[in-house]
Each structure stands twice: as C-alpha cells, then as structure tokens.
Protein backbone atom coordinates (compact mmCIF):
# COMPACT_ATOMS: atom_id res chain seq x y z
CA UNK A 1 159.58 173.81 102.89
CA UNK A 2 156.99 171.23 103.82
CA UNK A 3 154.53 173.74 104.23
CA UNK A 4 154.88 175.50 100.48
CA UNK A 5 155.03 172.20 99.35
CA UNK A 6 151.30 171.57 100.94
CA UNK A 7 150.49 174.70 99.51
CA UNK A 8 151.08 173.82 96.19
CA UNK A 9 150.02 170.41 96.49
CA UNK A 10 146.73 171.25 97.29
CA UNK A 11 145.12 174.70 95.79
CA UNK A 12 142.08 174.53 97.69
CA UNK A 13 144.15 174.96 101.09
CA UNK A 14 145.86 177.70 99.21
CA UNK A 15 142.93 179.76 98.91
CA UNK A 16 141.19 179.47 101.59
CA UNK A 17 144.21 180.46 103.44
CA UNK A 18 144.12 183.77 101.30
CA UNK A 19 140.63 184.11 102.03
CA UNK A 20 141.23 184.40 105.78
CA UNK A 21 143.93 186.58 105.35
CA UNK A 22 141.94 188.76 103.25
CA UNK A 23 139.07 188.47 105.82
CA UNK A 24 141.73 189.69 108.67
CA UNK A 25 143.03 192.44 106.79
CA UNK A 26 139.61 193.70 106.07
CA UNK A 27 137.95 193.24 109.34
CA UNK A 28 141.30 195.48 110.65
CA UNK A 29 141.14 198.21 108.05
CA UNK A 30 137.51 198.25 108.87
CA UNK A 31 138.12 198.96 112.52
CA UNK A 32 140.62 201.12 112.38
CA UNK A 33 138.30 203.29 109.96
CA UNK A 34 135.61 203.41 112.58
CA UNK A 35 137.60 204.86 114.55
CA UNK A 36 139.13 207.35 112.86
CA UNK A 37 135.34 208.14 111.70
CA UNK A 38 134.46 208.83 115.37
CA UNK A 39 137.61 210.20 116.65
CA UNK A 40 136.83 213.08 113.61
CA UNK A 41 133.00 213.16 114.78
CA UNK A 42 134.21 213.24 118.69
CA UNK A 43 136.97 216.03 118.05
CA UNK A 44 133.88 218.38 116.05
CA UNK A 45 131.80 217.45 118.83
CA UNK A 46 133.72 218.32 121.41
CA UNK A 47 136.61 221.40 120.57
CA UNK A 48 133.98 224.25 120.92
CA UNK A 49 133.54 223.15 124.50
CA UNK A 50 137.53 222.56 124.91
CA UNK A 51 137.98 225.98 123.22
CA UNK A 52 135.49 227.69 125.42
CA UNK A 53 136.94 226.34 128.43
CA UNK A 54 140.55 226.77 127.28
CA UNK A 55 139.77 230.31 126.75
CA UNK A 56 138.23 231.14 129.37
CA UNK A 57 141.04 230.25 132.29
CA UNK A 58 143.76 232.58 129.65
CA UNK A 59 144.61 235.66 130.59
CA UNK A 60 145.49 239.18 128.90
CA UNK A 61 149.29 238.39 127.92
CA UNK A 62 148.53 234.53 126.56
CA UNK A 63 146.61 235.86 124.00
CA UNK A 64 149.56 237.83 122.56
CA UNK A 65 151.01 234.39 121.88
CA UNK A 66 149.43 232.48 119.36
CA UNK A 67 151.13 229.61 118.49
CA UNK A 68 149.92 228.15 122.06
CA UNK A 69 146.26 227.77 121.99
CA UNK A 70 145.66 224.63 124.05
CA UNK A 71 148.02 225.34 126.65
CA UNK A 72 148.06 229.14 127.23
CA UNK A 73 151.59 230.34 128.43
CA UNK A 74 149.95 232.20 131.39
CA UNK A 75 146.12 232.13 133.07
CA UNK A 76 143.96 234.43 135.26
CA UNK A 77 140.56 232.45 135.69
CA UNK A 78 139.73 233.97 138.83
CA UNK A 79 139.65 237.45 137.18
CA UNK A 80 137.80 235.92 134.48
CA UNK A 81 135.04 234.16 136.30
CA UNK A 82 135.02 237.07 138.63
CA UNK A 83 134.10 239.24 135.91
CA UNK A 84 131.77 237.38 133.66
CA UNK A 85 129.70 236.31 137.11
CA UNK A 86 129.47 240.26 137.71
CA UNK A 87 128.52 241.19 133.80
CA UNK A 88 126.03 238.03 133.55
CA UNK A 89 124.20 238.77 137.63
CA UNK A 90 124.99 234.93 137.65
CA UNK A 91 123.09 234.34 141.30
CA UNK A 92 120.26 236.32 140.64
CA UNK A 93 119.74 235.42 136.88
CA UNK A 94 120.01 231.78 138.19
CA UNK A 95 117.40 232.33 140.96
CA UNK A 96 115.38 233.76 137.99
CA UNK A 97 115.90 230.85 135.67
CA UNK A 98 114.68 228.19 138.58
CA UNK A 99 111.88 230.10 139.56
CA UNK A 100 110.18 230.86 136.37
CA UNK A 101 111.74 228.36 133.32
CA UNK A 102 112.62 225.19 135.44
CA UNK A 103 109.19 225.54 137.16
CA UNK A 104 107.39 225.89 133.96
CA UNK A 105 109.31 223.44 132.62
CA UNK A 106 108.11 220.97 135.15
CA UNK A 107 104.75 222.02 134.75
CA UNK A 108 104.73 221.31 131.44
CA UNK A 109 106.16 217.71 131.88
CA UNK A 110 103.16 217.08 133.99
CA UNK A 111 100.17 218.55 132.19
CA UNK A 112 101.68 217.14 128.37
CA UNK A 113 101.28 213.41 129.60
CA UNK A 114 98.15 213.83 131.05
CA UNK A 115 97.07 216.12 127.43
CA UNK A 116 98.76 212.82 125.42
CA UNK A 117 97.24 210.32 127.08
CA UNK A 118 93.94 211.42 126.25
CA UNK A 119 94.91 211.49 122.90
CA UNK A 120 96.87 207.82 122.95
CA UNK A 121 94.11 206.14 124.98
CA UNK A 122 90.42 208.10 123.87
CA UNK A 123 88.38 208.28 120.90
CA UNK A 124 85.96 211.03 120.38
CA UNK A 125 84.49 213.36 117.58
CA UNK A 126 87.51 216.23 117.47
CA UNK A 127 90.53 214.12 117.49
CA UNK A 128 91.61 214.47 114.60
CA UNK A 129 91.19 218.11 114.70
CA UNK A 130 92.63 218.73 117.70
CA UNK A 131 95.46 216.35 116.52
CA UNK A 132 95.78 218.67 113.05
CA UNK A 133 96.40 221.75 115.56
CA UNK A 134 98.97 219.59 117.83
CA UNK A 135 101.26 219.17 114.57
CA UNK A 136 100.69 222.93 113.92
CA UNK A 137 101.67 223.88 116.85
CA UNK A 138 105.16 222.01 116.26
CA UNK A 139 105.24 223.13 112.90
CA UNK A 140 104.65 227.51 113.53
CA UNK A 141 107.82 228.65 115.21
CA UNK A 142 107.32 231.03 118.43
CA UNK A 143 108.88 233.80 116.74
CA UNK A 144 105.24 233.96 114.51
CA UNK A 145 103.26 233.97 117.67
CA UNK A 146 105.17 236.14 119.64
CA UNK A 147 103.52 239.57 119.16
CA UNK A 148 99.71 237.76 119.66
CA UNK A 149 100.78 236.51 123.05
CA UNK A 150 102.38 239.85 124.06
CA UNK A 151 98.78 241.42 123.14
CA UNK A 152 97.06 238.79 124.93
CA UNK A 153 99.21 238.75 128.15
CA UNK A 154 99.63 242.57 128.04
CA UNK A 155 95.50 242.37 128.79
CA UNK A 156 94.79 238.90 129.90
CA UNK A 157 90.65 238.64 129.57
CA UNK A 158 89.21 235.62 128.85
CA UNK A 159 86.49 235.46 126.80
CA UNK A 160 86.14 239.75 126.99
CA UNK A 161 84.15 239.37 130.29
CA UNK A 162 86.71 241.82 132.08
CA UNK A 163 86.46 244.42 128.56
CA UNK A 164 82.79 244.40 128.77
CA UNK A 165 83.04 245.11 133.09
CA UNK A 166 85.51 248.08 132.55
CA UNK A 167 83.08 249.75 129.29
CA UNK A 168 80.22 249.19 131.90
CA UNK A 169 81.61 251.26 134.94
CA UNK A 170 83.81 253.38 132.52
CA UNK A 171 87.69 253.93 131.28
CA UNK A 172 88.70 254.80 134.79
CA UNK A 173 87.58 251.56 136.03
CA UNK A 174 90.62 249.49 134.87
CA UNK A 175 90.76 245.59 136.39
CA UNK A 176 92.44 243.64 133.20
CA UNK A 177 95.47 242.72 134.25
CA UNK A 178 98.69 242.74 132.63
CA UNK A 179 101.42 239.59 132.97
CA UNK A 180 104.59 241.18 131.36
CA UNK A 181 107.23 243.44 132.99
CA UNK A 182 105.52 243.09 136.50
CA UNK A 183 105.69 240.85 139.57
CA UNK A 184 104.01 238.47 138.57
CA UNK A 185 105.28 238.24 135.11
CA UNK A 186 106.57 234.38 136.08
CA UNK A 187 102.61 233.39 135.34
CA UNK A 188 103.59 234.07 131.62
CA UNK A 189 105.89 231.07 132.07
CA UNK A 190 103.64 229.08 134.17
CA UNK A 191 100.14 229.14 132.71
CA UNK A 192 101.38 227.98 129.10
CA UNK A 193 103.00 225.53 130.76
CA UNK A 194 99.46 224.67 132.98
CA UNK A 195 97.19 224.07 129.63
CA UNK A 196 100.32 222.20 127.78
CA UNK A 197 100.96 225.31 125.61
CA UNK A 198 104.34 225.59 127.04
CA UNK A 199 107.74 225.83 124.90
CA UNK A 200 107.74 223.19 122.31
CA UNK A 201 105.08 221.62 123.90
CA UNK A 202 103.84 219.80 120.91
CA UNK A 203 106.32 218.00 120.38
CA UNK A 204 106.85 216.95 124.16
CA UNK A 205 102.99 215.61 123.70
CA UNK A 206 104.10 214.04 120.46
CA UNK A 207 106.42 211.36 122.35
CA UNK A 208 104.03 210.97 125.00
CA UNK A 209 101.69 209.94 122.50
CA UNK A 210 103.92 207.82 120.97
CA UNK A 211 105.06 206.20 124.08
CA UNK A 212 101.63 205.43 125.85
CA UNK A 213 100.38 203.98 122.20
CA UNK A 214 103.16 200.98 123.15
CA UNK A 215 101.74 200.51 126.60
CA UNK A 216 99.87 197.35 126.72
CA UNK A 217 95.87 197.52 126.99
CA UNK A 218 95.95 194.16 129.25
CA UNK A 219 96.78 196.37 132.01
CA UNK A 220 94.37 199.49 131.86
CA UNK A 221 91.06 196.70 131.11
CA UNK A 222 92.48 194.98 134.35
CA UNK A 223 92.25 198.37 136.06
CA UNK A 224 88.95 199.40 134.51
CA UNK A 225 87.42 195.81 135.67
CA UNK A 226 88.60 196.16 139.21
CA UNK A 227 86.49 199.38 139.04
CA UNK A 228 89.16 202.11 138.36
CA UNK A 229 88.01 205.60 136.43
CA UNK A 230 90.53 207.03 133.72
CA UNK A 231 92.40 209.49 136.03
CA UNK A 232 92.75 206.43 138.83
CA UNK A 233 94.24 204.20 135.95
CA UNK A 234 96.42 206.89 134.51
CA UNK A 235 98.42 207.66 137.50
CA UNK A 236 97.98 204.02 138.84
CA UNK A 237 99.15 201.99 135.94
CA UNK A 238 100.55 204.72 133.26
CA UNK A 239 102.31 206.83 135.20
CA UNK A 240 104.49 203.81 136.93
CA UNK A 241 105.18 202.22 133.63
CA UNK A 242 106.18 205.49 132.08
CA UNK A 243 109.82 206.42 133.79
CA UNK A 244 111.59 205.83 130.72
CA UNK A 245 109.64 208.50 128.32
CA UNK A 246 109.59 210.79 131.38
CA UNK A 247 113.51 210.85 131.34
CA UNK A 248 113.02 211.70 127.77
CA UNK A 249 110.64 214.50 127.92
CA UNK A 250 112.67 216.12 131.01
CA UNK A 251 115.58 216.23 129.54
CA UNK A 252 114.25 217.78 126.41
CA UNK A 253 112.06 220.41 128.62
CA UNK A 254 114.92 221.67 130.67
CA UNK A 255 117.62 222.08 128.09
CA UNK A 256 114.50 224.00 126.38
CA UNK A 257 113.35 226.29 128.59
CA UNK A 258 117.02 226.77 130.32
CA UNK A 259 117.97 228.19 126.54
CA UNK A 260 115.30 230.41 126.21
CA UNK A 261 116.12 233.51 125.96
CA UNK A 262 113.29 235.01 123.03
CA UNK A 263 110.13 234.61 125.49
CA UNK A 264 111.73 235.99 128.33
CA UNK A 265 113.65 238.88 127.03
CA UNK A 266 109.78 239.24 125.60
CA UNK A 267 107.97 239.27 128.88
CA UNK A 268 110.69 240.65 131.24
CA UNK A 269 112.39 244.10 132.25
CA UNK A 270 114.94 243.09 134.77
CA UNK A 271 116.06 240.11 136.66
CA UNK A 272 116.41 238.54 133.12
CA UNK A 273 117.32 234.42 133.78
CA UNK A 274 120.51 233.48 132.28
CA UNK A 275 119.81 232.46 128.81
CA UNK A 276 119.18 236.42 128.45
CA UNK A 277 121.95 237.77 130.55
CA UNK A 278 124.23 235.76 128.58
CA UNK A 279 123.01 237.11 125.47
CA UNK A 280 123.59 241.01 127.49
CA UNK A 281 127.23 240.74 128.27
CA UNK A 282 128.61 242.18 125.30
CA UNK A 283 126.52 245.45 126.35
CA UNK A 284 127.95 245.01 129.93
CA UNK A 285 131.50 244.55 128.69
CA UNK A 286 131.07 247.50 126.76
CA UNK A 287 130.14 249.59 129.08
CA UNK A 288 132.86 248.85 131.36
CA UNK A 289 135.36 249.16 128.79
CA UNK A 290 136.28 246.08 127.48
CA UNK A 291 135.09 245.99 123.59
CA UNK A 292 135.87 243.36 121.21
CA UNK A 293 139.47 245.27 120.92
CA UNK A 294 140.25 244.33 124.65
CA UNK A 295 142.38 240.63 124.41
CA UNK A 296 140.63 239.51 128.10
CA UNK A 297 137.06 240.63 126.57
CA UNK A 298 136.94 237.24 124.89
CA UNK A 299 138.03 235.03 127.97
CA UNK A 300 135.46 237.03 130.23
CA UNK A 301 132.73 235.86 127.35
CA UNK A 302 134.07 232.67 127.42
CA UNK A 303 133.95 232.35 131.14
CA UNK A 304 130.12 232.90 131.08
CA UNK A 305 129.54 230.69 128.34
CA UNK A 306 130.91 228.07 130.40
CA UNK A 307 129.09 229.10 134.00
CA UNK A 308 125.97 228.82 131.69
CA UNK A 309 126.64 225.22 130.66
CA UNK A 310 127.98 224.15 133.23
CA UNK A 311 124.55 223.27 135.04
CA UNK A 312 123.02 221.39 131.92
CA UNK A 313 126.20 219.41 131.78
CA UNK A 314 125.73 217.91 135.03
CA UNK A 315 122.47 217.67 134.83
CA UNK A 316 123.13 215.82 131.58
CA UNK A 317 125.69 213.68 132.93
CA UNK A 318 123.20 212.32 136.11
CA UNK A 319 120.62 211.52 133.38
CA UNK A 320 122.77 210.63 130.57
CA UNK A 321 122.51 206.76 130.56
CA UNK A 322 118.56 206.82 131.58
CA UNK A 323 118.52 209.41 128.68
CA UNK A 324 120.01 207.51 126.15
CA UNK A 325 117.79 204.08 127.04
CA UNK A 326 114.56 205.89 126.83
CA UNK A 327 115.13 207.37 123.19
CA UNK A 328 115.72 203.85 122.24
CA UNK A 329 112.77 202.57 123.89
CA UNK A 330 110.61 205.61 123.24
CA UNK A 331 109.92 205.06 119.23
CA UNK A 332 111.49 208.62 118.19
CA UNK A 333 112.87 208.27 114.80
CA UNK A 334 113.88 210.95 111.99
C-alpha cells in the first residue's frame, strides 16, 4: 500500500518506472527477435547439408516411408558410399584434383600478389590501362572465353614463331604442341595460373590490391634506404605483413578451382578431378541401372555430394576463424 501510495504521490517516479519497464520489455522482444531471425537464416543455411547427409546414410526401404525424413527408419551407408566412391573414381579424381586445380590454385596465390603489388605500390604510363583490362577480366565470364583458349591451347605458339617454322620445312613438319586431352594437359591449369590469368584471378588481384594500398609506406622507404630493391622489399616487408589477405585469397582460390568443373571437363578426356566426376554420376548410375526411378539412386548421389564437400569443409573449418578476421581487415565490401 505504501508503495501505490508513492506512486501516486509522486508522478514523476511513476513514469519513469514505466519507462524502464517499457525499456525491459523492448530490449527482450528485441532479443528474442534476433534470434528467431538467425535461427530462420541458420536452418536455410544449413538443411541442404543436413538433407544431403541425412540422405545419404538411408537405404532402399526408408525411402518408402515418408513421414520420417530426419530419422530414416532403416540405413545402408556403407552400400551407399561404396557405390558413389565407385561411380565418382573418388581416389583417382582426387589425385587429379590435387595435382592439377590445388596446384594451380597455389600458383595463382603466388603470382596475383606479386601482379597486385605492382599495381598497389608503382606508377607508370599503362596503369590505368592495364587496370581497365584487370576489371574486364572480372567482369567477362569464362564461359565467353572458353572456345579462344581451347583454340589457343589446342596449338600453343607464341607470337606464330612455331606456324612460320612448320610452313618453312612443310605440313609434315608438325612441332606446335597441343595442351588439351594429353599428358600434359595439367599445364592448361598451371600456366594461367603462372602469368595470374588463372580462375577468377582478377578478382584475387583485386583484394591484393586493396590490401597492400593499407600497408604503411614508413616501412618499404625504411627498406629502400637501407638499400633494398623492390623484389627484396616485397618478400621482406610485404609478404610478412600480409598473412591476413593471404588467408583470404586461399580460401577463395581453393573453393574456386576445387568447384571447377567447366575448364576441366574443357581440357580433359579422362581422369576428370572431382568437380567433373560429380557432375558424371548420373551417366554412371545409369548405366548400371539405377535411374532416377531406383529409391537408393538418390542416396548414392547424395553420398558423393557429401565425399565432395567433405574436404572443403575441413579445410574450411582449420581456416575458418583466420578467414573470417582477414575479410574484416581486408577492406572487401559490397
């Protein structure tokens, strides 16, 4: 009683009371809708990969009964993961992928910082050219440029010194050499990768560029005064200061080139990596007799959908909180 009777005694106290409960509420409501915000965003994120795992371990008779789709009645993932790591040549597509995309990949990590350092750190008469094509480059999608680099690889002759050697000694005298559905077809990987034409290298350059613009000039005049050239201050003083856009740019390469599947099935015959095996199982299903009518076609799919990711997702994991640091520090927005 004493307390209403304060209450009403003195308005003020009234109010502000009703303010901070007001406040509370608020603040609460607020919360709670955050989270239901990124509960929905986490559950869209995440149920393909749940569904693809789910699906994968199931076997023939679960399938039959539908109203248990998160816990099948009945699994077989050893028949599953058997199968879909005979249809997809899992071993020897991954051997593939290493030696040809994660190489190239690596290449490319290396020769885009040293291509976007020139352009963060020099000034001379074609920059902004150059820096017009750079933006093209990300701009023109590889499907536009496929068929020219077929043509070009097909014959590789720089500069048509080889052309004018073979109409010199005659047709029979053939030395141009071809980089697609060979042995050494992996060079149509690498040397893209070599002169920072690699996949999506533009835009790899891009946050180079970006990232060695922050880097403080104090340190590369201290270099140049103690006597050091470009290349000595580069891997002397950019290099070590530059682990956090390097976690950037390697995780970006790697997912890249470990899901490309439109260059390779491009340059390549057989041993396809994995990106393009995956893309083949259907066909090897078929073949074997399971078509989209067969209820254990879908789990053996689903099985190499997940031996596919299941690489990237560790290597994801390792990297993750490096990852997620360097885009902060890095300066990519958009």
């Amino acid at each position: 009683m004493d307390f209403i009777k304060k209450l009403l005694e003195n308005p003020a106290l009234n109010i502000r009371r009703r303010k901070r409960m007001l406040n509370t509420a608020w603040g609460i409501a607020s919360y709670v809708f955050k989270i239901l915000i990124l509960l929905a965003i986490g559950y869209i994120v995440i149920y393909p990969l749940f569904y693809m795992i789910v699906t994968s371990l199931r076997d023939k008779q679960s399938f039959y009964a539908s109203a248990r789709v998160w816990i099948p009645s009945s699994i077989d993932p050893v028949f599953n993961y058997t199968m879909a790591i005979e249809a997809t040549n899992f071993f020897n597509a991954l051997k593939s992928t290493l030696t040809r995309e994660i190489i190239a990949a690596v290449i490319e990590i290396v020769t885009c910082s040293i291509v976007a350092y020139g352009f963060a750190r020099f000034k001379f008469k074609l920059k902004p050219v150059l820096m017009a094509g750079l933006f093209l480059t990300i701009l023109i999608p590889e499907t536009m440029i496929i068929i020219p680099r077929m043509v070009t690889y097909s014959n590789v002759d720089f500069f048509g010194i080889l052309g004018g050697i073979e109409k010199l000694f005659g047709n029979s005298f053939d030395i141009t050499p071809s980089l697609v559905a060979n042995e050494v077809n992996f060079l149509a990987f690498w040397l893209p990768s070599l002169f920072a034409m690699g996949l999506r290298s533009g835009i790899l350059i891009y946050i180079y560029i970006q990232f060695f613009k922050g880097l403080p000039y104090e340190l590369e005049e201290a270099s140049w005064v103690d006597g050091a050239g470009p290349i000595r201050t580069f891997v002397s003083i950019a290099l070590p200061s530059s682990s956090v856009v390097f976690t950037t740019v390697t995780v970006f390469s790697v997912i890249w080139h470990w899901n490309d599947s439109l260059l390779a099935s491009m340059y390549m015959k057989d041993n396809y990596p994995l990106a393009v095996q995956l893309e083949r199982i259907q066909t090897y299903l078929t073949a074997r007799g399971y078509t989209y009518h067969n209820r254990d076609t879908m789990a053996i799919m689903m099985a190499g959908c997940v031996l596919f990711i299941i690489p990237m997702l560790i290597f994801y994991m390792i990297l993750q909180r490096r990852f997620i640091e360097s885009i902060d520090r890095v300066g990519i927005t958009g």
